[in-house]
Protein backbone atom coordinates (compact mmCIF):
# COMPACT_ATOMS: atom_id res chain seq x y z
CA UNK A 1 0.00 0.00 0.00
CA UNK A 2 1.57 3.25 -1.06
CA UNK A 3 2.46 6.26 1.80
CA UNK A 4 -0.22 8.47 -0.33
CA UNK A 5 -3.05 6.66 -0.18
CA UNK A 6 -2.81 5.53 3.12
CA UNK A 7 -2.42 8.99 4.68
CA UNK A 8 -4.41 10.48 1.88
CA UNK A 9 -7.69 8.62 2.57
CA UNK A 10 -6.80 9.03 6.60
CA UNK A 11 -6.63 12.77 5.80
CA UNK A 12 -9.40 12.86 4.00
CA UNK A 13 -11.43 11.49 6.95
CA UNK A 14 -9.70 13.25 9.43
CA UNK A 15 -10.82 16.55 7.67
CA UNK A 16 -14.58 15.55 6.97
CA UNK A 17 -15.09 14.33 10.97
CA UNK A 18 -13.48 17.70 12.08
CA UNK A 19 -15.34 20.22 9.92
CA UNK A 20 -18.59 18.14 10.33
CA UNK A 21 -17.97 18.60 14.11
CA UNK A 22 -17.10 22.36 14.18
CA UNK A 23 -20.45 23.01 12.14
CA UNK A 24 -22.27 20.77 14.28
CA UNK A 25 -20.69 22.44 17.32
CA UNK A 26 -23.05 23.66 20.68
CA UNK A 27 -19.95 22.74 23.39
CA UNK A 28 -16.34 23.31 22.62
CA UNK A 29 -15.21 20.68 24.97
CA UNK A 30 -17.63 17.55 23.42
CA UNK A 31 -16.46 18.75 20.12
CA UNK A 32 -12.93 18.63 20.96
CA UNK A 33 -13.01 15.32 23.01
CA UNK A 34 -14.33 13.69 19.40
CA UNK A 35 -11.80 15.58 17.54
CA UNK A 36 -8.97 13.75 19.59
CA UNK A 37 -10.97 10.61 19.73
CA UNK A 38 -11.53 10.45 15.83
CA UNK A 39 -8.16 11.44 15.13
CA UNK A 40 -6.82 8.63 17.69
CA UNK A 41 -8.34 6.02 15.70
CA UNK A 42 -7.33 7.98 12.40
CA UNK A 43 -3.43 6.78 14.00
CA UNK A 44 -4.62 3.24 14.68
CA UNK A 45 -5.90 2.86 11.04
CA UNK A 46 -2.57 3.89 9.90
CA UNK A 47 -0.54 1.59 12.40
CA UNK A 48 -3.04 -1.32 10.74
CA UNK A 49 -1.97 0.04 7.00
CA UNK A 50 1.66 0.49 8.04
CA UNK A 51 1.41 -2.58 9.60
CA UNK A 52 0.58 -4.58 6.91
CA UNK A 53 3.23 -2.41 4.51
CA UNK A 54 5.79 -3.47 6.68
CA UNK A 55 4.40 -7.11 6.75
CA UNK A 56 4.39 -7.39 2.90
CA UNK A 57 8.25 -5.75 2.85
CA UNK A 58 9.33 -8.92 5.28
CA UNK A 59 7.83 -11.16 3.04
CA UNK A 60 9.82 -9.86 -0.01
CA UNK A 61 12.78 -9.54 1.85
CA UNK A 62 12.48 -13.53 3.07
CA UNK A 63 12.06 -14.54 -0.11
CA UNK A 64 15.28 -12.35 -1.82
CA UNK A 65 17.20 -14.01 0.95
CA UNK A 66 15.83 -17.26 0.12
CA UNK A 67 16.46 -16.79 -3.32
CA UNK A 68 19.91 -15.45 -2.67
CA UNK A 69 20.57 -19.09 -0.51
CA UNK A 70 18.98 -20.80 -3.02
CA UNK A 71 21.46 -19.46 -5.62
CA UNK A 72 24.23 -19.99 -3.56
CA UNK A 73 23.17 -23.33 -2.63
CA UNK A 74 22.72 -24.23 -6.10
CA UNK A 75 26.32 -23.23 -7.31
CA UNK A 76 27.41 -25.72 -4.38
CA UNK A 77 26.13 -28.00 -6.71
CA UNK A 78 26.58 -27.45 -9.48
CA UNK A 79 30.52 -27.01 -8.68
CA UNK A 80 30.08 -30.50 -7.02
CA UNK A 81 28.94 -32.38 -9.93
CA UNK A 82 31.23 -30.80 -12.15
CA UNK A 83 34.26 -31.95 -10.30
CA UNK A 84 32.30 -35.17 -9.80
CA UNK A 85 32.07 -35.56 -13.50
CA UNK A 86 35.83 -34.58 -13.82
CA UNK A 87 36.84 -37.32 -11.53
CA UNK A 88 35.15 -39.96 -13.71
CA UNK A 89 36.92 -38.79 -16.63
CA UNK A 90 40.07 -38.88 -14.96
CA UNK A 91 38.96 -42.25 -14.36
CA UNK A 92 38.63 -43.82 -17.92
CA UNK A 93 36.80 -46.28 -19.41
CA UNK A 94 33.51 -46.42 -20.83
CA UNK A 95 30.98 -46.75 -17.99
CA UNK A 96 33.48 -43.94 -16.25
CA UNK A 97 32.35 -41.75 -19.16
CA UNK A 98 28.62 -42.12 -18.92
CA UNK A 99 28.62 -41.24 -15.34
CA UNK A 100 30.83 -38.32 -16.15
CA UNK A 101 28.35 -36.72 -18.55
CA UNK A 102 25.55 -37.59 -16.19
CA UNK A 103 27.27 -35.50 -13.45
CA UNK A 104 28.27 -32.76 -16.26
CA UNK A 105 24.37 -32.87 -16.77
CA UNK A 106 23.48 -32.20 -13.19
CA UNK A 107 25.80 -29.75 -12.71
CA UNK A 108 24.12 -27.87 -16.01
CA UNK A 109 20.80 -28.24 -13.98
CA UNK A 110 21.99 -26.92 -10.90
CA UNK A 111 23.31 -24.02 -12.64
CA UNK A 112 20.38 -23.19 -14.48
CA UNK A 113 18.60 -23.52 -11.25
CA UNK A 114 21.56 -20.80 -10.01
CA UNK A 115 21.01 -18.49 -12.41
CA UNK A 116 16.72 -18.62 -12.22
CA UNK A 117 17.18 -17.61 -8.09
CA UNK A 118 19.65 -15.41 -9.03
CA UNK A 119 17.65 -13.41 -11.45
CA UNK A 120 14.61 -13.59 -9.39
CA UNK A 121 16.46 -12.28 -6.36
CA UNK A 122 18.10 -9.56 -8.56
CA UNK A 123 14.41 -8.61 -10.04
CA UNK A 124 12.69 -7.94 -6.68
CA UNK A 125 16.14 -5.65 -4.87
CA UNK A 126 14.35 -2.56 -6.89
CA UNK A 127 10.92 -3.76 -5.52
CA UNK A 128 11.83 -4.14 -2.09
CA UNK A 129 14.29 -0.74 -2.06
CA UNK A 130 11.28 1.05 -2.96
CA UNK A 131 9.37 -0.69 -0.24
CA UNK A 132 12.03 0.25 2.53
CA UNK A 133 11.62 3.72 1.33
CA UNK A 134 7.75 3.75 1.56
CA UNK A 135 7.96 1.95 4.87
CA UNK A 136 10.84 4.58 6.49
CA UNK A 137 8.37 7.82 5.28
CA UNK A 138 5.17 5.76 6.40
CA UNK A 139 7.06 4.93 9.82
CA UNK A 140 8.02 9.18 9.73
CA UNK A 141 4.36 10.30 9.38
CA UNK A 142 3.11 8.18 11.54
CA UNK A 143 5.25 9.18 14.40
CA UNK A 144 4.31 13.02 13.14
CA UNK A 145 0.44 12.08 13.26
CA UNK A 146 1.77 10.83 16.89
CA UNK A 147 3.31 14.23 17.95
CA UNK A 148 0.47 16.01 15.98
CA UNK A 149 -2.56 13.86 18.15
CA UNK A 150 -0.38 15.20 21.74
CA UNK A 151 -0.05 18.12 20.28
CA UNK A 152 -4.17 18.76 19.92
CA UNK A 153 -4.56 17.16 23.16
CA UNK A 154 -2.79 20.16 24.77
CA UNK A 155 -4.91 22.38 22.45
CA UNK A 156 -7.80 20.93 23.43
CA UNK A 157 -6.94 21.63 27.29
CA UNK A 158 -6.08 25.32 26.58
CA UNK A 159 -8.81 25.79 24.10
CA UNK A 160 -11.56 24.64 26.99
CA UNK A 161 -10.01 26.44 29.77
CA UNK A 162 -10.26 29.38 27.25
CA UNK A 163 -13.80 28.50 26.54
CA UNK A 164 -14.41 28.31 30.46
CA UNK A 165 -12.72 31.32 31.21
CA UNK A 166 -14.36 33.14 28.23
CA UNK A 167 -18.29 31.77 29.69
CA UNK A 168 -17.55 32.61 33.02
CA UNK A 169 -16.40 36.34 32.17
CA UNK A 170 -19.90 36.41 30.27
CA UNK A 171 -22.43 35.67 33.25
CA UNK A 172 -19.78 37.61 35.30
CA UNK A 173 -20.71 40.92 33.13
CA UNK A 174 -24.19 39.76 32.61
CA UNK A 175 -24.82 39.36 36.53
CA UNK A 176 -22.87 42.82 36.91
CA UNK A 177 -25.34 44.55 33.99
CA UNK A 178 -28.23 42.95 35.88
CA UNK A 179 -27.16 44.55 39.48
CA UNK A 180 -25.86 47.96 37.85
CA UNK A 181 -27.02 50.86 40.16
CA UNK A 182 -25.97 53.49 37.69
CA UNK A 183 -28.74 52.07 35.26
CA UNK A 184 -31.90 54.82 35.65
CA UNK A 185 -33.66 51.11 34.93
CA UNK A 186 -32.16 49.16 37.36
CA UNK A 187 -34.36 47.97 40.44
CA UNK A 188 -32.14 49.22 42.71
CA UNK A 189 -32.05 52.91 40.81
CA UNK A 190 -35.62 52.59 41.21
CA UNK A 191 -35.34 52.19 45.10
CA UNK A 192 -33.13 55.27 45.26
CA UNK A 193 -35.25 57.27 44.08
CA UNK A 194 -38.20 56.34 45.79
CA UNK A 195 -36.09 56.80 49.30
CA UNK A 196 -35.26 60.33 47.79
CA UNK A 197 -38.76 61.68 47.52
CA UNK A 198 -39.44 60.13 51.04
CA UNK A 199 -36.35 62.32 52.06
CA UNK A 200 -37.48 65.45 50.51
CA UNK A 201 -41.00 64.82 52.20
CA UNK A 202 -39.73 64.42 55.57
CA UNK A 203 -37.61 67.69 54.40
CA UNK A 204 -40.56 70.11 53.18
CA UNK A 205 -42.73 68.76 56.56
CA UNK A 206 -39.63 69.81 58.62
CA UNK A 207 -39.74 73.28 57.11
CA UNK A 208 -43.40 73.96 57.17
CA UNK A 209 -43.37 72.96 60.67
CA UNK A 210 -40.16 75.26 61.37
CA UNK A 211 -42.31 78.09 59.61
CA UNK A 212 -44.80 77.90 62.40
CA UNK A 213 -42.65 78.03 65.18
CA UNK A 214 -41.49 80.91 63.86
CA UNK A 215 -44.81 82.21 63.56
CA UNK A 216 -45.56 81.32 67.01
CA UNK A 217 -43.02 83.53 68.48
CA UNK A 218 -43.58 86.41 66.28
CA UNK A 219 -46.65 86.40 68.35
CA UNK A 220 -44.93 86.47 71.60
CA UNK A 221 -42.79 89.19 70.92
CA UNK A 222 -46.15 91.03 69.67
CA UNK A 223 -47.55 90.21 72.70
CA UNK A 224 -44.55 91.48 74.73
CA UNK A 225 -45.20 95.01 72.97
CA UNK A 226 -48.56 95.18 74.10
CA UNK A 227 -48.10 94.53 77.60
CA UNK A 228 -45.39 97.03 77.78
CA UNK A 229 -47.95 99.86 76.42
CA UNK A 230 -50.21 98.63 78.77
CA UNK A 231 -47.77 99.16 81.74
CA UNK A 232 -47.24 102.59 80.33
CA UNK A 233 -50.55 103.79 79.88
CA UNK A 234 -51.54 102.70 83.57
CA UNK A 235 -48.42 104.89 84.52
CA UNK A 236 -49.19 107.50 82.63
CA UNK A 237 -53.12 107.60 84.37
CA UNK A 238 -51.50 107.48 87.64
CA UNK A 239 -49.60 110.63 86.94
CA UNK A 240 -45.94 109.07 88.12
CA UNK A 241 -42.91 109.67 86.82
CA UNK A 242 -42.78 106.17 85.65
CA UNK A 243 -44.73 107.20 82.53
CA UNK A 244 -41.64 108.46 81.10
CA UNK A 245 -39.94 106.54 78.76
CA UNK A 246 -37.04 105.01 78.84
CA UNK A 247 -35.33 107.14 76.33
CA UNK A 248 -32.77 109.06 76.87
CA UNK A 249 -31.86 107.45 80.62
């Protein structure tokens, strides 16, 4: 399976789950709890697909080896029933030479056999260096999908704690709106005012009832006058000096 289309189709799902959950979004934490949870399983299906990348390079690389023994083993051979063949010629005589060219004959076959594990080893080395390379970037963005999945756990801490701080600042200002004493519409505004005409009630009664005090004892000093003329005019019938005024004593 090639690096693209594993992380390509993991991408692709990745991306659909996310945006589908930010549209979908009422609470910031839910949505980022699925976020890490669909992108945590987005990292298992690629350890499965990497997995079995990795399982099919093993297999190619068992069989080049085998291949590779094979065509060693097979040279063994064939080098043995050459010098097998060699030795009955050496030999002489006639059955000698048919079991000469019957060991010359094996030792074509074993060759042949060489050269078939040699070529099929030397036909899958570009195969399974391409496979190595696949498997080494597939290993590298795995381990980035890895650092990527801590990395929007951490986000998704700071992004709720934001989110918390962010609500709680709202019914903060929203209980301070609803308590505001400087609004002429707030209950408590309301109260004030009320208290103030009270005040300026008790106020005007205090005044009025200061203005007839006053009133009162303009009358006593009237009064005062009066008696004083009295006084005089009883003097002044009595013919005593007392009739006099004061003036000028």
């Amino acid at each position: 399976m090639a690096k693209q289309s594993i992380f390509g189709r993991i991408a692709q799902l990745t991306k659909a789950n996310i945006n589908s959950l930010i549209d979908s979004a009422e609470d910031p934490e839910k949505m980022l709890d699925q976020m890490v949870r669909d992108y945590t399983n987005s990292i298992a299906d690629a350890e499965s697909a990497i997995a079995e990348t990795i399982g099919n390079l093993r297999l190619a690389e068992d069989d080049h080896k085998e291949d590779v023994e094979a065509a060693a083993s097979w040279g063994s051979k064939a080098l043995a029933a050459s010098r097998k063949a060699d030795e009955f010629r050496a030999a002489g005589g006639e059955g000698t030479v048919a079991d000469a060219d019957r060991f010359d004959a094996l030792a074509k076959i074993a060759l042949q056999r060489q050269i078939q594990s040699e070529n099929e080893a030397k036909d899958a080395e570009p195969q399974i260096a391409s496979q190595t390379e696949i498997v080494d970037k597939l290993k590298t963005g795995l381990n980035t999908m890895k650092e990527k999945l801590q990395q929007l756990k951490s986000k998704r801490s700071e992004l709720v704690a934001r989110s918390k701080s962010a609500a709680a600042q709202t019914q903060v200002m929203d209980a301070v709106k609803s308590i505001d004493i400087l609004d002429p519409t707030s209950e408590v505004s309301r109260f004030e005012d009320k208290i103030r005409r009270e005040e300026a009630k008790v106020r005007g009664a205090s005044e009025l009832a200061a203005s007839s005090l006053d009133s009162q004892f303009d009358q006593l000093d009237d009064l005062g006058e009066l008696t004083e003329v009295d006084a005089r005019l009883a003097a002044l019938k009595a013919g005593g000096s007392s009739a006099q005024t004061s003036i000028g004593q």
